[in-house]
C-alpha atoms as a PDB file:
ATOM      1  CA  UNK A   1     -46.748  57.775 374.623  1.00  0.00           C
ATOM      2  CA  UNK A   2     -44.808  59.688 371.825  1.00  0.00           C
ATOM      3  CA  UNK A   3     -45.029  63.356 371.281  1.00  0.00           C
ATOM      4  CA  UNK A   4     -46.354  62.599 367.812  1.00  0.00           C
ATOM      5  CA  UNK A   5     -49.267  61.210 369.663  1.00  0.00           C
ATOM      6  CA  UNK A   6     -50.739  64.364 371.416  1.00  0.00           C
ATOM      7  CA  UNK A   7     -51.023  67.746 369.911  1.00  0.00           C
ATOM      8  CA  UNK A   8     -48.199  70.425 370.230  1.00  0.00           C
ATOM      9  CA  UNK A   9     -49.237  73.938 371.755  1.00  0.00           C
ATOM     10  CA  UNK A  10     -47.636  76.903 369.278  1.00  0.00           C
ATOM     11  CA  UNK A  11     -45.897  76.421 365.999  1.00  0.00           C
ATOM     12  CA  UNK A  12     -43.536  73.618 364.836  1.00  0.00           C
ATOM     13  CA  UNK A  13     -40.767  73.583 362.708  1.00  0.00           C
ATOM     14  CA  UNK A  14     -39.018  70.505 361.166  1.00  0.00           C
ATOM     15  CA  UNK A  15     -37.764  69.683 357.868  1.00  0.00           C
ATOM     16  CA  UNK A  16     -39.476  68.107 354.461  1.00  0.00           C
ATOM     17  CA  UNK A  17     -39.700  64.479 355.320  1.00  0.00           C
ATOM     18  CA  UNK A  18     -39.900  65.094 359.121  1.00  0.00           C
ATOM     19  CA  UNK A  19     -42.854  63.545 361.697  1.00  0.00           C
ATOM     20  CA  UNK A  20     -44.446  66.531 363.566  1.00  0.00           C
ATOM     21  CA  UNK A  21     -47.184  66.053 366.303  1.00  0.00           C
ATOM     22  CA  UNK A  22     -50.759  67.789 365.509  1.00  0.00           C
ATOM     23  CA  UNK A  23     -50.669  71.398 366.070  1.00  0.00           C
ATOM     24  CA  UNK A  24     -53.183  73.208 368.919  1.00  0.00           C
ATOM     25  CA  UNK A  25     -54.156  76.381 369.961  1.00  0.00           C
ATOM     26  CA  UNK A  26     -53.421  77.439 373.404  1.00  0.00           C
ATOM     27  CA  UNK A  27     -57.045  76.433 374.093  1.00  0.00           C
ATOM     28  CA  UNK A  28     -56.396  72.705 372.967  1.00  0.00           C
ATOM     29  CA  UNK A  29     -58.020  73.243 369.295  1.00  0.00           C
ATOM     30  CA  UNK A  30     -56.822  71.682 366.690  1.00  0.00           C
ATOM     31  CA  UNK A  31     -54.940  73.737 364.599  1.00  0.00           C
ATOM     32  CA  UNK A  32     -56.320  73.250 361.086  1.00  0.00           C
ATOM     33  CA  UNK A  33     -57.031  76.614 359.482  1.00  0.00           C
ATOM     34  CA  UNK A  34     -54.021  78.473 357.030  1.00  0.00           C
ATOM     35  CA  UNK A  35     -51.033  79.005 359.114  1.00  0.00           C
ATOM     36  CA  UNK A  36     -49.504  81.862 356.406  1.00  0.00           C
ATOM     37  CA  UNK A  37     -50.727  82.860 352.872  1.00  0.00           C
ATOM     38  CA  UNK A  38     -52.897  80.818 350.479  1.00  0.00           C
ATOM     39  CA  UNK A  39     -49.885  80.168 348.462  1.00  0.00           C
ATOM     40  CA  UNK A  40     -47.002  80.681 350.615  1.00  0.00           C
ATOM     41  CA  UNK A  41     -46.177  76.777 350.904  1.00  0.00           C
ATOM     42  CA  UNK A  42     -45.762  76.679 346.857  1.00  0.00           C
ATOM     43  CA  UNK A  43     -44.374  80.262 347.072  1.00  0.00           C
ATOM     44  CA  UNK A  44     -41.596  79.268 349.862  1.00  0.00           C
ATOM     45  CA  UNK A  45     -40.644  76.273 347.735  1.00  0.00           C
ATOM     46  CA  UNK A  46     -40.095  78.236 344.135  1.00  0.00           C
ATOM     47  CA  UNK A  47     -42.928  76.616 342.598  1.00  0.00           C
ATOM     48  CA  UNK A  48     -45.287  79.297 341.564  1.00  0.00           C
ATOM     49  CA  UNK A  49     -44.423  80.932 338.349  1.00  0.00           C
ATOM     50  CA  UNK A  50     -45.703  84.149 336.998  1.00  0.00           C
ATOM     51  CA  UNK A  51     -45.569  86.233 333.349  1.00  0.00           C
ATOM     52  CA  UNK A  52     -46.830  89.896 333.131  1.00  0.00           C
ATOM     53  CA  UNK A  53     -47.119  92.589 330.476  1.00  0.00           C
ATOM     54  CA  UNK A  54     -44.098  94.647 330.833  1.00  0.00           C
ATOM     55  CA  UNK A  55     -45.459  97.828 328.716  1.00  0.00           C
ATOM     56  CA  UNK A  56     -48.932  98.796 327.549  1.00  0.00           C
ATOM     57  CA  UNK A  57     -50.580  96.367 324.565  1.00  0.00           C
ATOM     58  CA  UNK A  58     -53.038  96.732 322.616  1.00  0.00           C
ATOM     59  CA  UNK A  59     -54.871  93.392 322.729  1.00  0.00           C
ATOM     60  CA  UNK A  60     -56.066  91.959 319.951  1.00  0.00           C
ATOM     61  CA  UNK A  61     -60.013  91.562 319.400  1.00  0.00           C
ATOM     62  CA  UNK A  62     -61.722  88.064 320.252  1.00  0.00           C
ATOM     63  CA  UNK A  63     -59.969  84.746 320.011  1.00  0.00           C
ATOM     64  CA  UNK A  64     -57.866  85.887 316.889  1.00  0.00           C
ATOM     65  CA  UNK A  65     -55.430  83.394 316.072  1.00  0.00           C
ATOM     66  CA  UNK A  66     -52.689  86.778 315.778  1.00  0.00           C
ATOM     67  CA  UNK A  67     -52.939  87.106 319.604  1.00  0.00           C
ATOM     68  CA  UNK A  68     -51.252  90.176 321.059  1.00  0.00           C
ATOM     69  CA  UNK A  69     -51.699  90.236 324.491  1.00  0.00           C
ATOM     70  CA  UNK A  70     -50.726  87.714 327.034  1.00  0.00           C
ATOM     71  CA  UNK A  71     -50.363  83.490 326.399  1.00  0.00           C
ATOM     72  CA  UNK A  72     -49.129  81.737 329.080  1.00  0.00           C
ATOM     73  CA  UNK A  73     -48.279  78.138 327.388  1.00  0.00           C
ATOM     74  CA  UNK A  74     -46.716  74.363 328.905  1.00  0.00           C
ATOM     75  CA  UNK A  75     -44.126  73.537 326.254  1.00  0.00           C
ATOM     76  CA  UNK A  76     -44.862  69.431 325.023  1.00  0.00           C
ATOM     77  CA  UNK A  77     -43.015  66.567 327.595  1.00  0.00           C
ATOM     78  CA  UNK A  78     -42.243  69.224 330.403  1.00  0.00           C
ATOM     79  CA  UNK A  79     -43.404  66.997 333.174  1.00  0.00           C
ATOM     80  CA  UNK A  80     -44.993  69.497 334.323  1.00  0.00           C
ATOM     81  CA  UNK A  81     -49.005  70.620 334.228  1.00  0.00           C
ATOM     82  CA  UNK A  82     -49.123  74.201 334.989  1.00  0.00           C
ATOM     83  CA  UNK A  83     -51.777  75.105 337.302  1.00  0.00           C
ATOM     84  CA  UNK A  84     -53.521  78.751 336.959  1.00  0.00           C
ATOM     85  CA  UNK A  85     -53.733  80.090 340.439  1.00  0.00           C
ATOM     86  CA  UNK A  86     -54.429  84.105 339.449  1.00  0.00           C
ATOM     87  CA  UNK A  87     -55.072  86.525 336.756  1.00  0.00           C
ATOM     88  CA  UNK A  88     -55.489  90.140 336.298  1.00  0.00           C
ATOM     89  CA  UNK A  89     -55.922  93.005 334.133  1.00  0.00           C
ATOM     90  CA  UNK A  90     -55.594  96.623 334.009  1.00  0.00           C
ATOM     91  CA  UNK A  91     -56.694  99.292 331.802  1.00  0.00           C
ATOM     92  CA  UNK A  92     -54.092 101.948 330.627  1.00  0.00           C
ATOM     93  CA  UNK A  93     -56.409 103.805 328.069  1.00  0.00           C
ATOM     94  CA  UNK A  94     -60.166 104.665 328.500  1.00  0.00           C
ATOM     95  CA  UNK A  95     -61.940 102.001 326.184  1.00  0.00           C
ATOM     96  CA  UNK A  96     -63.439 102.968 322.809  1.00  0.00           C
ATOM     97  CA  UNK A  97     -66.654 100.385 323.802  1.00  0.00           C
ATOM     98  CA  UNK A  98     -68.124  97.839 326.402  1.00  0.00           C
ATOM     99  CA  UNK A  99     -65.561  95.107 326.107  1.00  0.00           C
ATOM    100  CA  UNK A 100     -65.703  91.463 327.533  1.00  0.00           C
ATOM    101  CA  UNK A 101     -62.213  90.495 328.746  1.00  0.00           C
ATOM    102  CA  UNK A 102     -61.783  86.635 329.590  1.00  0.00           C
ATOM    103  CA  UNK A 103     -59.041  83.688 330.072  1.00  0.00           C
ATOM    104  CA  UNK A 104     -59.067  81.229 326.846  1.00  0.00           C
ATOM    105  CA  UNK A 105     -57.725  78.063 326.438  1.00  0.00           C
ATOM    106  CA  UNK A 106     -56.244  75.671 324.036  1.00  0.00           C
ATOM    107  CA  UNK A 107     -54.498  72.370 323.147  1.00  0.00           C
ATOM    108  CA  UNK A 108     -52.378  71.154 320.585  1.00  0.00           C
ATOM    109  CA  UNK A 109     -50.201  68.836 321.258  1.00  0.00           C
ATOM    110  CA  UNK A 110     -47.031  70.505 319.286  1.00  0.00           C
ATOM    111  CA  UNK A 111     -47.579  73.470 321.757  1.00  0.00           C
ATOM    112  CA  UNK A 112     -47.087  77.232 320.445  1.00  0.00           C
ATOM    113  CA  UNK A 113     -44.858  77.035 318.256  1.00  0.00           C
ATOM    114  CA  UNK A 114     -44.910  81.133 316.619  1.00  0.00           C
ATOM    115  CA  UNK A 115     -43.319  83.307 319.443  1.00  0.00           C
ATOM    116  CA  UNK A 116     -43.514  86.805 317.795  1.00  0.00           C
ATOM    117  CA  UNK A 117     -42.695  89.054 320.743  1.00  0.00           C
ATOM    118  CA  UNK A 118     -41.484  86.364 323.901  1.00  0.00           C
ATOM    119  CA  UNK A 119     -41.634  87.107 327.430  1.00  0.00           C
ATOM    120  CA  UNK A 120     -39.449  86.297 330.273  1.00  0.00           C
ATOM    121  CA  UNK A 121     -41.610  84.412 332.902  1.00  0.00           C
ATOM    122  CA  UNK A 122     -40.365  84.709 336.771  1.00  0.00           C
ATOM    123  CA  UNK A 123     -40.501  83.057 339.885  1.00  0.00           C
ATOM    124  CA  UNK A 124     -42.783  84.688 342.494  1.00  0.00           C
ATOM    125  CA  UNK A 125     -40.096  83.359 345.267  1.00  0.00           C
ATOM    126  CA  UNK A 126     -38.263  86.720 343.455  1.00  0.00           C
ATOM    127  CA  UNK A 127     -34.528  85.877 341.854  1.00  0.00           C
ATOM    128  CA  UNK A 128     -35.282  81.913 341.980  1.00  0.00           C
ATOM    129  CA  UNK A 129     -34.711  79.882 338.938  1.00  0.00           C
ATOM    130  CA  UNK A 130     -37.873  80.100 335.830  1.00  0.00           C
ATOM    131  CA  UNK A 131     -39.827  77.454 335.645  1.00  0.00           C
ATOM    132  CA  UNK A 132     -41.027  75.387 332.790  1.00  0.00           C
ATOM    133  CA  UNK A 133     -43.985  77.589 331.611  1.00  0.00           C
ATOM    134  CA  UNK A 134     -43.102  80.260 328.531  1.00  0.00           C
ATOM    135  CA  UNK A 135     -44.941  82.900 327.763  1.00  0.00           C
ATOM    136  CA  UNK A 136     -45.683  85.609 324.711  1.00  0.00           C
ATOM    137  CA  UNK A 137     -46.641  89.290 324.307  1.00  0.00           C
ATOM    138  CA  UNK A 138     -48.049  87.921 320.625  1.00  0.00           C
ATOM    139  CA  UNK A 139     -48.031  84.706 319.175  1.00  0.00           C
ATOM    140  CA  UNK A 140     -49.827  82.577 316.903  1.00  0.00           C
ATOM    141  CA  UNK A 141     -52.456  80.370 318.536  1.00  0.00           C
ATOM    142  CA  UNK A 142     -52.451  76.842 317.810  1.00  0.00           C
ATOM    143  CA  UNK A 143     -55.819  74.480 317.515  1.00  0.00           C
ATOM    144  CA  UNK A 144     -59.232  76.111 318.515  1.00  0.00           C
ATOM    145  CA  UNK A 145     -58.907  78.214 321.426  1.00  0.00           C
ATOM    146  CA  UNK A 146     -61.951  78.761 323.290  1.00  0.00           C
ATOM    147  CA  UNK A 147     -63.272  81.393 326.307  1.00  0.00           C
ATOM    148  CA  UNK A 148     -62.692  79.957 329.567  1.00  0.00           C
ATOM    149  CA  UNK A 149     -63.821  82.520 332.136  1.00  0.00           C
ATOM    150  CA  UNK A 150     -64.889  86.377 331.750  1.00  0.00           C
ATOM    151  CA  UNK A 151     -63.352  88.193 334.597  1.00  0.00           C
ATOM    152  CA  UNK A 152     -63.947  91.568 333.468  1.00  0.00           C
ATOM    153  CA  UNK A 153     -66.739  93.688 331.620  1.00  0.00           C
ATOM    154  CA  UNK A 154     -68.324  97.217 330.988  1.00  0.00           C
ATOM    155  CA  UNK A 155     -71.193  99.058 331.898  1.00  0.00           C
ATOM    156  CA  UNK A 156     -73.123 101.355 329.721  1.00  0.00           C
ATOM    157  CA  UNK A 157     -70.217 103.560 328.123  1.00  0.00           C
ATOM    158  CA  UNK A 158     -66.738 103.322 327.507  1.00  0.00           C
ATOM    159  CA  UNK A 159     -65.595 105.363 330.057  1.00  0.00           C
ATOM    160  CA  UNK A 160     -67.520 103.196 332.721  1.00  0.00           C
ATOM    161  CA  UNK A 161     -65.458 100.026 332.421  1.00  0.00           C
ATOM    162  CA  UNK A 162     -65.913  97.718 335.507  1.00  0.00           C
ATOM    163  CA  UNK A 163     -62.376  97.494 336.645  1.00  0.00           C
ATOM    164  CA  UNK A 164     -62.336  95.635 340.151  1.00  0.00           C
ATOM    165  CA  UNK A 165     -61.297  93.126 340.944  1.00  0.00           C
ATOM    166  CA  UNK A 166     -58.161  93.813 338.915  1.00  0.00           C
ATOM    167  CA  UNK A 167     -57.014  90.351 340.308  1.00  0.00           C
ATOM    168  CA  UNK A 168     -59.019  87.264 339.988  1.00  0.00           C
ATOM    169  CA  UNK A 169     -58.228  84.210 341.882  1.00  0.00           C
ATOM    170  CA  UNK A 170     -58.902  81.017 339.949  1.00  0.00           C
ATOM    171  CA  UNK A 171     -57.100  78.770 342.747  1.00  0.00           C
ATOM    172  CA  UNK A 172     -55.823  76.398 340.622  1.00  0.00           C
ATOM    173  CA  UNK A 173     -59.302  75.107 338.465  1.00  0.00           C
ATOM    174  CA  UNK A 174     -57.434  75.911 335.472  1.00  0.00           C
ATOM    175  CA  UNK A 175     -54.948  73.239 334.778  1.00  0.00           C
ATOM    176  CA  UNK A 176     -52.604  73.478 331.315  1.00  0.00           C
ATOM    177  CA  UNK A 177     -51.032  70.064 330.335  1.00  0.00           C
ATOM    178  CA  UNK A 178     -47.719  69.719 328.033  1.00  0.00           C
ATOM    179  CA  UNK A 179     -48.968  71.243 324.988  1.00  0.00           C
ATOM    180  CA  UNK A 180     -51.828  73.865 325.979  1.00  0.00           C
ATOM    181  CA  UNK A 181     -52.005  77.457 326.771  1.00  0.00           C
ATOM    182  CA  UNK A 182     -54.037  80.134 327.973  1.00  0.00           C
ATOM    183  CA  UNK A 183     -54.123  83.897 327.554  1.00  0.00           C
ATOM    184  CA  UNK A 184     -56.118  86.736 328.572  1.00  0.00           C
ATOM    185  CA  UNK A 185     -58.327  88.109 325.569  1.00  0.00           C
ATOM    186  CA  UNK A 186     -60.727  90.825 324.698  1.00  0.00           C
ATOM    187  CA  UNK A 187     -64.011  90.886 322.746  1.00  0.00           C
ATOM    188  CA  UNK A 188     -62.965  94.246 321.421  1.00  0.00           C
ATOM    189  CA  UNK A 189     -59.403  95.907 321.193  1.00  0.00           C
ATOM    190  CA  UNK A 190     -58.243  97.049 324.472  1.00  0.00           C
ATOM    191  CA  UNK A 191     -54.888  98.705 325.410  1.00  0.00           C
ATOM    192  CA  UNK A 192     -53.688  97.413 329.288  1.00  0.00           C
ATOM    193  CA  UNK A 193     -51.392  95.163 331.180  1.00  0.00           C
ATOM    194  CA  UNK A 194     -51.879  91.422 332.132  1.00  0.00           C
ATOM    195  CA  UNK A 195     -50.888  88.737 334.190  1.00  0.00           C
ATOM    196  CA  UNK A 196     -50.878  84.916 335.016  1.00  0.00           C
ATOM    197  CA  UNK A 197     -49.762  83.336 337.711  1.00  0.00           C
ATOM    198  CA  UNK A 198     -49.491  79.652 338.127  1.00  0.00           C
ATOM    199  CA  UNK A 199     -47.652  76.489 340.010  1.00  0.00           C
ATOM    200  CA  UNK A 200     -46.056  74.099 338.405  1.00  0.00           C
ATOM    201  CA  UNK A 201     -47.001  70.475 339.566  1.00  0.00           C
ATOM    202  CA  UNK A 202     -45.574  67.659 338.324  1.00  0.00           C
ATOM    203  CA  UNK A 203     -47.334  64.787 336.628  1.00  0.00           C
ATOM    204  CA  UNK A 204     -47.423  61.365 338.463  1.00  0.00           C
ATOM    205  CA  UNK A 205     -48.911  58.124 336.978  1.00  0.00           C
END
């Protein structure tokens, strides 16, 4: 019978394209759980993709269609749909009120086109090539954008802002196509650093 055919004790390593036998514990279980990170496959491979506020803004309040902040947008006929895995925010000034602070989305399919303060994207396999996926500090938004998620809100007084989880993993339920975006906003103006991170995936028929 061919090794393929029975399960292999201990870890194997072969190349993309490569037949590998089933993977066991040393008590004959089938090994089936995460054998590294969540995200290391995509990570290992240069496919994950991340933008991030590189001084303190001052976002701008609701879905204004000025956005300063963070947009993370898929240019039109990339190939590519961008798929949000994370987000997070962090406060660098105490809050002047109770402020909702969210992901929105939006389509149009001529993309952002009004870049008023760009920002340079990065690979999270660190010094690999960009990706596809732009990004802005401030832009203008295109279409309707619309709250996604809240990941973030206040208690009873400014000073009491409900700051954890700073990180907030969306694992990927969040897909932008070739001409959409999303950004992190804020009901009410808020001065802090974002991020997005996301995987690039192309699209097949």
């Amino acid at each position: 019978m061919s090794d393929l055919g029975l399960q292999r004790v201990g870890p194997t390593i072969g190349g993309s394209g490569t037949a590998a036998p089933f993977r066991a514990d040393i008590t004959g279980a089938q090994a089936v759980t995460d054998t590294h990170g969540r995200y290391a496959e995509a990570a290992r491979r240069g496919r994950m993709f991340y933008a991030a506020s590189q001084a303190a803004t001052t976002w701008s309040v609701a879905l204004n269609a000025t956005h300063t902040g963070l947009c993370v947008y898929n240019p039109p006929n990339t190939g590519y749909n961008l798929e949000i895995l994370q987000v997070g925010f962090a406060l660098s000034v105490a809050p002047g009120a109770i402020s909702h602070v969210g992901l929105f989305g939006g389509f149009l399919a001529a993309g952002v086109t009004t870049h008023t303060t760009a920002l340079v994207p990065g690979c999270t396999l660190i010094g690999a090539a960009a990706g596809v996926g732009k990004a802005d500090a401030a832009c203008a938004l295109p279409g309707t954008p619309v709250w996604v998620i809240p990941f973030l809100s206040g208690f009873t007084a400014s000073a009491l802002f409900a700051t954890t989880p700073a990180i907030v993993d969306v694992a990927g339920s969040i897909i932008v196509p070739p001409g959409g975006y999303v950004g992190i906003g804020a009901l009410t103006a808020v001065v802090g650093f974002g991020s997005v991170i996301w995987e690039e995936v192309p699209i097949l028929a």
